[in-house]
Protein backbone atom coordinates (compact mmCIF):
# COMPACT_ATOMS: atom_id res chain seq x y z
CA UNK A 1 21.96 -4.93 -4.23
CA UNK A 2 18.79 -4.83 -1.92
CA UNK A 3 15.53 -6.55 -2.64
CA UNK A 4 12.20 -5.06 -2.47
CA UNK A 5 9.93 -7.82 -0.45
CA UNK A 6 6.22 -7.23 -0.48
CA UNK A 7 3.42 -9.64 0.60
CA UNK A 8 1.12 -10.25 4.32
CA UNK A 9 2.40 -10.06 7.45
CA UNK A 10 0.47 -12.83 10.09
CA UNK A 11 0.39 -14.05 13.43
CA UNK A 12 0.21 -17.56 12.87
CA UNK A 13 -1.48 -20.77 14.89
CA UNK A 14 -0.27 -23.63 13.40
CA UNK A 15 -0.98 -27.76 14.31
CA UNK A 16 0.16 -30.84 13.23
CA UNK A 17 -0.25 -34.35 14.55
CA UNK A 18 3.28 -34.63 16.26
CA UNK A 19 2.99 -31.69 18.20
CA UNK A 20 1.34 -29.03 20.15
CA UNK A 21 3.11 -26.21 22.02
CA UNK A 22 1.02 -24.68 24.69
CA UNK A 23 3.94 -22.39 25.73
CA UNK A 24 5.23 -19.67 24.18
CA UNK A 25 9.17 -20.21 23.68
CA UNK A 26 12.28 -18.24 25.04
CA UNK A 27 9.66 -16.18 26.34
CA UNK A 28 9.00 -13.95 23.12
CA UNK A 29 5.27 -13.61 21.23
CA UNK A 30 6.81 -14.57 18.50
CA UNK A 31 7.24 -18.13 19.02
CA UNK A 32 4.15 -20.40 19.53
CA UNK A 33 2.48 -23.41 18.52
CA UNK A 34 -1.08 -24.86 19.09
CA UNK A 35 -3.44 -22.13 20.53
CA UNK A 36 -0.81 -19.54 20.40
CA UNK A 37 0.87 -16.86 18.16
CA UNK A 38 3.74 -17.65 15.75
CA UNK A 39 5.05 -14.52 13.15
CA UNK A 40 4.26 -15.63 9.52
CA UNK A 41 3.16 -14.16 6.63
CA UNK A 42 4.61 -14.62 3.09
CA UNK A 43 6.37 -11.30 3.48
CA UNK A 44 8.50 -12.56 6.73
CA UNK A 45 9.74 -15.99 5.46
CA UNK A 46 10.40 -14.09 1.96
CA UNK A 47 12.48 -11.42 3.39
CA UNK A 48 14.48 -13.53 6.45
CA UNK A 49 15.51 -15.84 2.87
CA UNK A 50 16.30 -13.54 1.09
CA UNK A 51 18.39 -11.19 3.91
CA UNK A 52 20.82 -14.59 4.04
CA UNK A 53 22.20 -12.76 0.79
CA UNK A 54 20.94 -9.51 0.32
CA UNK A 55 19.57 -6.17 2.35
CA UNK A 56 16.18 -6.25 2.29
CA UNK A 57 13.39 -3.84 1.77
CA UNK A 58 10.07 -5.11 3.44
CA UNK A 59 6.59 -3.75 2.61
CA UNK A 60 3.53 -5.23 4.46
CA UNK A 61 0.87 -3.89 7.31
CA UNK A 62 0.78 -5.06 11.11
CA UNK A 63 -2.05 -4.45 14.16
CA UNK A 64 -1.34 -2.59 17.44
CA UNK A 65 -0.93 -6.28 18.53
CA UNK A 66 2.44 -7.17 16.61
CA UNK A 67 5.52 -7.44 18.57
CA UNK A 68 7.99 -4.47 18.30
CA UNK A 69 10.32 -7.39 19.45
CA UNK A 70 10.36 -8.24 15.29
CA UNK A 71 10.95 -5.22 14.47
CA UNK A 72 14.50 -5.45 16.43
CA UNK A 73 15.31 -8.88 14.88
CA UNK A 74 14.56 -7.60 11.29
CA UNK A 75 17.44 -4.51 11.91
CA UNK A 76 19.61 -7.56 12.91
CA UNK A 77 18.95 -8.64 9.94
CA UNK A 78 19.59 -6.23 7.37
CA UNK A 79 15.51 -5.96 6.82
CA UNK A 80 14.67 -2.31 6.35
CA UNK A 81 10.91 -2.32 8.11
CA UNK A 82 10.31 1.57 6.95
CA UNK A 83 7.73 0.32 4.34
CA UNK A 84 5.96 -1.96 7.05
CA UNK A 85 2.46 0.08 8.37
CA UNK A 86 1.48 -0.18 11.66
CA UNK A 87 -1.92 0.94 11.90
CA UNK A 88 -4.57 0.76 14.94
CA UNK A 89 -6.70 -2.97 14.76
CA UNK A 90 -4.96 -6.41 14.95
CA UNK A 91 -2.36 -8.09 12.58
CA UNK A 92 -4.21 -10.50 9.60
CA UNK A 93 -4.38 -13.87 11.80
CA UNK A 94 -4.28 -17.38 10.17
CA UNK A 95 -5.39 -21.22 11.88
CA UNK A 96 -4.59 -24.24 10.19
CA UNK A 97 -3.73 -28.07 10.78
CA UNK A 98 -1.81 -30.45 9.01
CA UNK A 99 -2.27 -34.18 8.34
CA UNK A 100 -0.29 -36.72 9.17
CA UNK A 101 2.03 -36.19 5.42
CA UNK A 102 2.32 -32.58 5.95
CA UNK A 103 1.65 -32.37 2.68
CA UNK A 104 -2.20 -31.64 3.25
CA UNK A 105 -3.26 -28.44 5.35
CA UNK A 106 -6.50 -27.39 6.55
CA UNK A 107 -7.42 -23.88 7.10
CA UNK A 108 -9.00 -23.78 10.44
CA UNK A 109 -9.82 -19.77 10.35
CA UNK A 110 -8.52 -16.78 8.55
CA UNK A 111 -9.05 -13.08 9.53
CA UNK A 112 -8.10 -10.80 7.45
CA UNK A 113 -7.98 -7.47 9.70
CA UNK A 114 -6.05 -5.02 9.05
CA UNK A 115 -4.93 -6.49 5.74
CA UNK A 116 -8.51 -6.10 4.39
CA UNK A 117 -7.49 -2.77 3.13
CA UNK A 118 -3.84 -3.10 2.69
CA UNK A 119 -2.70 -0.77 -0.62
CA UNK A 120 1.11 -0.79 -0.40
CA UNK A 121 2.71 2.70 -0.65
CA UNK A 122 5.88 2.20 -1.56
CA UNK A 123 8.21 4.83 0.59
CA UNK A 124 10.55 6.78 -1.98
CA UNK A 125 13.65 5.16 -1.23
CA UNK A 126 12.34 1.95 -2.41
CA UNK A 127 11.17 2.91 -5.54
CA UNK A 128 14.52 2.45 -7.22
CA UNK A 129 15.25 -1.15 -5.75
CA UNK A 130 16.60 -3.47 -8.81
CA UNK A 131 15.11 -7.23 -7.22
CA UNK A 132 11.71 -7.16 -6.36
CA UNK A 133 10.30 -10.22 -4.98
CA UNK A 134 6.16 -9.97 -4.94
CA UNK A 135 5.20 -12.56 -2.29
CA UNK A 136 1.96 -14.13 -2.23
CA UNK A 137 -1.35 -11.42 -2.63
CA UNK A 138 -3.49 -10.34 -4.81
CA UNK A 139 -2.16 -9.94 -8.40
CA UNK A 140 -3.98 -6.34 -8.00
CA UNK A 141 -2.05 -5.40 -5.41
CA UNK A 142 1.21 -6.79 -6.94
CA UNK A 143 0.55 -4.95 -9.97
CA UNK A 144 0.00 -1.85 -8.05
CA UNK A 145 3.57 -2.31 -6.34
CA UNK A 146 4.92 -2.45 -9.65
CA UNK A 147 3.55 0.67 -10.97
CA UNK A 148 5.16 2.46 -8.29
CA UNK A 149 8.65 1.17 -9.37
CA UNK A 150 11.51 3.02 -11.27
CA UNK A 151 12.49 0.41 -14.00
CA UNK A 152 13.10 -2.54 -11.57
CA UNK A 153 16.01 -4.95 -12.61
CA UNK A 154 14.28 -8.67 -12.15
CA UNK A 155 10.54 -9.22 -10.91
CA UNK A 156 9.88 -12.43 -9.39
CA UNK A 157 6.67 -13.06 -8.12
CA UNK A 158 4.51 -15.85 -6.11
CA UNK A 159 0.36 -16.60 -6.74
CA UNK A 160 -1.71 -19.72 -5.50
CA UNK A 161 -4.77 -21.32 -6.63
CA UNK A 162 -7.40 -18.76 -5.23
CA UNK A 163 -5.69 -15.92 -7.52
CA UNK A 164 -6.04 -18.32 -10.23
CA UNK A 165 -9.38 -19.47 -9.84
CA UNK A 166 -10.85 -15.63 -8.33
CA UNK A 167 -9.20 -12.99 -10.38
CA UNK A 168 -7.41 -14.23 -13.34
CA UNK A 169 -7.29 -11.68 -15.52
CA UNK A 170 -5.51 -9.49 -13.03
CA UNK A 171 -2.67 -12.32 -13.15
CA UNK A 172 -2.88 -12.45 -16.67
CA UNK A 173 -1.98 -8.61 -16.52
CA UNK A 174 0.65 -9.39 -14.36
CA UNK A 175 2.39 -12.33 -15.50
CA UNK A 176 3.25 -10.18 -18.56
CA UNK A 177 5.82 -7.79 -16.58
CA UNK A 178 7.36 -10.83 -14.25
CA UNK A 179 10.55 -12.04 -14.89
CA UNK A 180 10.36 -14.97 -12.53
CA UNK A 181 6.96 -16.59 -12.13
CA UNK A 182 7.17 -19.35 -8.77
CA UNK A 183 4.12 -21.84 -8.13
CA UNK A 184 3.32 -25.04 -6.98
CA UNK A 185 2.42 -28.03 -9.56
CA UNK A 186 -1.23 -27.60 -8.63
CA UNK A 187 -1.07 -24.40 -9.22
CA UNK A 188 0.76 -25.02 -12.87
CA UNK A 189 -1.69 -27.68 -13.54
CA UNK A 190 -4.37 -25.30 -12.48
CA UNK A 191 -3.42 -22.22 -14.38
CA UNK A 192 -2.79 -24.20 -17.49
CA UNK A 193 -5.26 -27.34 -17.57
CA UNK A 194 -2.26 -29.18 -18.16
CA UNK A 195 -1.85 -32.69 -16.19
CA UNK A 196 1.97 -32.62 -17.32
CA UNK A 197 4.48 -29.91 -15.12
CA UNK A 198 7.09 -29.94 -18.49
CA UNK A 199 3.83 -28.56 -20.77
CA UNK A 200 2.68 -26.42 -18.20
CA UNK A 201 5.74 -24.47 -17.51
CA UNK A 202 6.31 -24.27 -21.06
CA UNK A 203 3.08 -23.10 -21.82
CA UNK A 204 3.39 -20.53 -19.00
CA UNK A 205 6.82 -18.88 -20.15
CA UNK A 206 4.38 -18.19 -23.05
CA UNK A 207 1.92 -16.34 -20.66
CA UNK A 208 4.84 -13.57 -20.05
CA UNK A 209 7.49 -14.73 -17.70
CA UNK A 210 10.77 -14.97 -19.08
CA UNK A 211 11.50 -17.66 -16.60
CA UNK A 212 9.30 -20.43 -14.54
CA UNK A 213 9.93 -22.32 -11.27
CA UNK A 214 7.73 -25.06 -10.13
CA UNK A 215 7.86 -26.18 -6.79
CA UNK A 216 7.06 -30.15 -5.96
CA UNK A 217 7.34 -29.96 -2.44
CA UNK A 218 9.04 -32.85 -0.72
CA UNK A 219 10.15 -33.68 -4.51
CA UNK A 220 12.02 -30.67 -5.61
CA UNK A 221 11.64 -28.43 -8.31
CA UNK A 222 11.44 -27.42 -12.14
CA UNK A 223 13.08 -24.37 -13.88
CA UNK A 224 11.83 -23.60 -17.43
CA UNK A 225 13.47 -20.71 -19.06
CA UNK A 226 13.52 -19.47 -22.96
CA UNK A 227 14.67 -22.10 -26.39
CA UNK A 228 13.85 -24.52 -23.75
CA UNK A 229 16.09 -24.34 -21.40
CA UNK A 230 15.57 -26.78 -18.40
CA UNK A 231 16.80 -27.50 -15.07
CA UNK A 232 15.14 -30.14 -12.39
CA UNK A 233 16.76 -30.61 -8.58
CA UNK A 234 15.55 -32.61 -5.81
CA UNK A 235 14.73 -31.37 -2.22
CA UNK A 236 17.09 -31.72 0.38
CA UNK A 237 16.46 -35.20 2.32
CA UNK A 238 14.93 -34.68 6.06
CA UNK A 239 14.18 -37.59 8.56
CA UNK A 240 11.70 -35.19 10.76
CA UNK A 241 9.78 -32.17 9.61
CA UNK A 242 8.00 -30.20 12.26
CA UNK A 243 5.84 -27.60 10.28
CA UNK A 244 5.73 -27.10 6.18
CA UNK A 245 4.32 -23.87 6.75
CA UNK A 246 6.51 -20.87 4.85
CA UNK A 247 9.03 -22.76 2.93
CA UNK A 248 7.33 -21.95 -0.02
CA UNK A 249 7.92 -18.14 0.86
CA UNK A 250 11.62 -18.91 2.26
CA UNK A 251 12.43 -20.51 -1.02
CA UNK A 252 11.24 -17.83 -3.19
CA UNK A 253 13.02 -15.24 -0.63
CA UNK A 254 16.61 -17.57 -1.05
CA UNK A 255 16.23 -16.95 -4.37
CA UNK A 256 15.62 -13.82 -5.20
CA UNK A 257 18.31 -12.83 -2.40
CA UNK A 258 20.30 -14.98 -3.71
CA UNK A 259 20.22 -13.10 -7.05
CA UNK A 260 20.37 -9.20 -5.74
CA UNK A 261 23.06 -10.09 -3.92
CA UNK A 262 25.49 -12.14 -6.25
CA UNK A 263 24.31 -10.82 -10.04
CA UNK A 264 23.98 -7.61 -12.04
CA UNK A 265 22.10 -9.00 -14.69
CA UNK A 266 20.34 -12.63 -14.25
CA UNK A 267 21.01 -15.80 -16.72
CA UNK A 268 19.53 -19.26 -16.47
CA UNK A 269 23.13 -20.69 -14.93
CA UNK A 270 22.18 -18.00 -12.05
CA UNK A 271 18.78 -19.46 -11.39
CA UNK A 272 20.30 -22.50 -11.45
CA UNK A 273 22.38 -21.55 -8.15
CA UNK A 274 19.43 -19.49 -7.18
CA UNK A 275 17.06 -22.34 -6.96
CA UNK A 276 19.53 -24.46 -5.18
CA UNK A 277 20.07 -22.22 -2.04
CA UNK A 278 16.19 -21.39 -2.00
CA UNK A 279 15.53 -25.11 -1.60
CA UNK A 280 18.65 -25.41 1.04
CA UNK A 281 16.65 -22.58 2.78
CA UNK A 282 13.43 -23.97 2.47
CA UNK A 283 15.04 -27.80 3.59
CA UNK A 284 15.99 -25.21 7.32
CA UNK A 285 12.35 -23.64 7.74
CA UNK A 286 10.46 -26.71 8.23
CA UNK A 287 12.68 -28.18 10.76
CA UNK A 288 11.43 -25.97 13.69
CA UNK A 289 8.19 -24.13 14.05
CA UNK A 290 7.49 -21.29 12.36
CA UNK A 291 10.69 -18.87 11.74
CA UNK A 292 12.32 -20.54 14.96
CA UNK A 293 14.49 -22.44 12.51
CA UNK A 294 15.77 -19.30 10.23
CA UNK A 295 16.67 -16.92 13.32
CA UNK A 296 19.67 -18.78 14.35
CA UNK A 297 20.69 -20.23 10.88
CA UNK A 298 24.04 -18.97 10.28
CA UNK A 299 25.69 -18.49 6.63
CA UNK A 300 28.11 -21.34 7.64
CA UNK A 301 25.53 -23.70 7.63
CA UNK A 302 23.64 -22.95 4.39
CA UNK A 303 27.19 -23.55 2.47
CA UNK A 304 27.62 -27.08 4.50
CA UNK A 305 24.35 -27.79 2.98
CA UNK A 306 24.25 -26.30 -0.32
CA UNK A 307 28.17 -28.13 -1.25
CA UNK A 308 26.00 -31.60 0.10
CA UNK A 309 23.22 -30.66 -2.13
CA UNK A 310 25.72 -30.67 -4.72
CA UNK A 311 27.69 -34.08 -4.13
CA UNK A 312 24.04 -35.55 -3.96
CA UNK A 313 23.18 -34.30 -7.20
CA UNK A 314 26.14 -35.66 -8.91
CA UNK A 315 25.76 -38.15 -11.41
CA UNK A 316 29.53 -38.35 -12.92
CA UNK A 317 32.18 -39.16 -10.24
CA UNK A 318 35.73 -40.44 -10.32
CA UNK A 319 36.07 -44.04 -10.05
């Protein structure tokens, strides 16, 4: 089954302190570092994720200045682009730099453009799509998404701490018709004034979702899901990391692709596996700039590294 992938659609300019590309790379705008343009967006990472395991439906808005180049790759990639607007202005453009942990990021300059007055209008073929993954916007805009659906099978949908803190009751609306709520611990702690992740989660099942995922970064993540079902894996181990940026998105995209294109109708085992090849995804993204790392991943290598995630995890072994 295809999944339904809505959220922003950048042009990126990313820096951290171990490098700075001046060049763009293979000779394609979509590849950049320092001073330069690199495709991003929560929509992109989501949907190249999640088209590892399922067709994908993309819904966004780009400038006059996006390359039609990415609009090739994303056929390639079973990524239907019909719900992605093209309208006259430039693409919403994002700055930022990134201390020396990676785990701290500084917004350097945001603008907005043509996203400013992005309302997604769903074309009709979409409307029936059973996975819907709601990347990171506004929980207005999500909700408005949703309306336009025909009974969707599984919602699963991303926020951050500015949705939290800004315009809460809207994600109080929302959070009671997701299935699959994915955040940060920051965000948990945030949204529930909890300082432990096992209350939080709990306490924000209660808040709507039937399920929770908390992402720990570098430390893997929680699932929570109903008579208190639990499930906690690590992150994949990396010696070098070249930029964070999107593997929160290409997690969420793994696994919600994951799910349209394995299940009918989704169980806690499921989300299990789910949450396993999102984190094997998002382990790939921030080895290479940008999406440079996703573009040439092949399927081969996500199931090399998914069966190692597995031997690491193991606890009980033969003797």
């Amino acid at each position: 089954m295809s999944v339904l992938v809505v959220g922003s659609i950048a042009l990126d300019t990313v820096k951290t302190p171990v490098e700075e590309h001046s060049d763009l790379l293979g000779g394609s705008a979509c590849y950049a570092a320092l001073g330069a343009d690199l495709v991003g967006g929560s929509a992109c990472y989501a949907a190249l994720g999640a088209s590892f395991f399922s067709p994908v439906r993309l819904v966004g808005i780009v400038g006059e200045d996006f390359p039609e180049s990415e609009f090739q790759f994303w056929k390639s990639h079973k990524i239907d682009s019909e719900g992605v607007q093209r309208v006259n202005g430039k693409t919403f453009r994002w700055s930022g730099e990134y201390a020396w942990d990676l785990n701290t990021r500084e917004t350097r300059s945001i603008a907005l453009n043509v996203f400013e007055h992005f309302k997604p209008d769903l074309p009709k073929s979409y409307r029936q799509t059973d996975f819907v993954l709601l990347a990171n916007i506004a929980p207005s805009l999500q909700s408005h998404v949703l309306d336009q659906m025909e009974r969707p099978r599984f919602v699963v949908a991303d926020t951050m701490d500015l949705w939290i803190e800004t315009t809460r009751s809207d994600l109080d609306a929302l959070l009671r018709r997701v299935d699959l709520l994915i955040l940060n611990d920051s965000e948990a702690r945030e949204i529930t004034k909890e300082t432990s992740l096992i209350k939080a989660g709990r306490r924000i099942r209660k808040m709507g979702p039937q399920y929770v995922a908390i992402k720990k970064g570098e430390h893997g993540a929680l699932l929570f899901g109903e008579n208190d079902q639990f499930f906690s894996c690590g992150a994949y181990p990396l010696e070098d990391i070249h930029d964070p940026t999107g593997a929160g998105d290409t997690f969420a995209g793994g696994m919600a692709g994951y799910l349209a294109g394995t299940v009918k109708k989704v169980h806690f085992n499921d989300l299990r596996r789910a949450m396993i090849y999102g984190s094997v995804l998002a382990s790939f993204c921030v080895e290479k700039f940008s999406l440079e790392r996703l573009r040439g991943l092949s399927m081969e290598e996500i199931t090399k590294r998914y069966e190692t995630f597995k031997l690491m995890s193991q606890f009980e072994v033969p003797v």
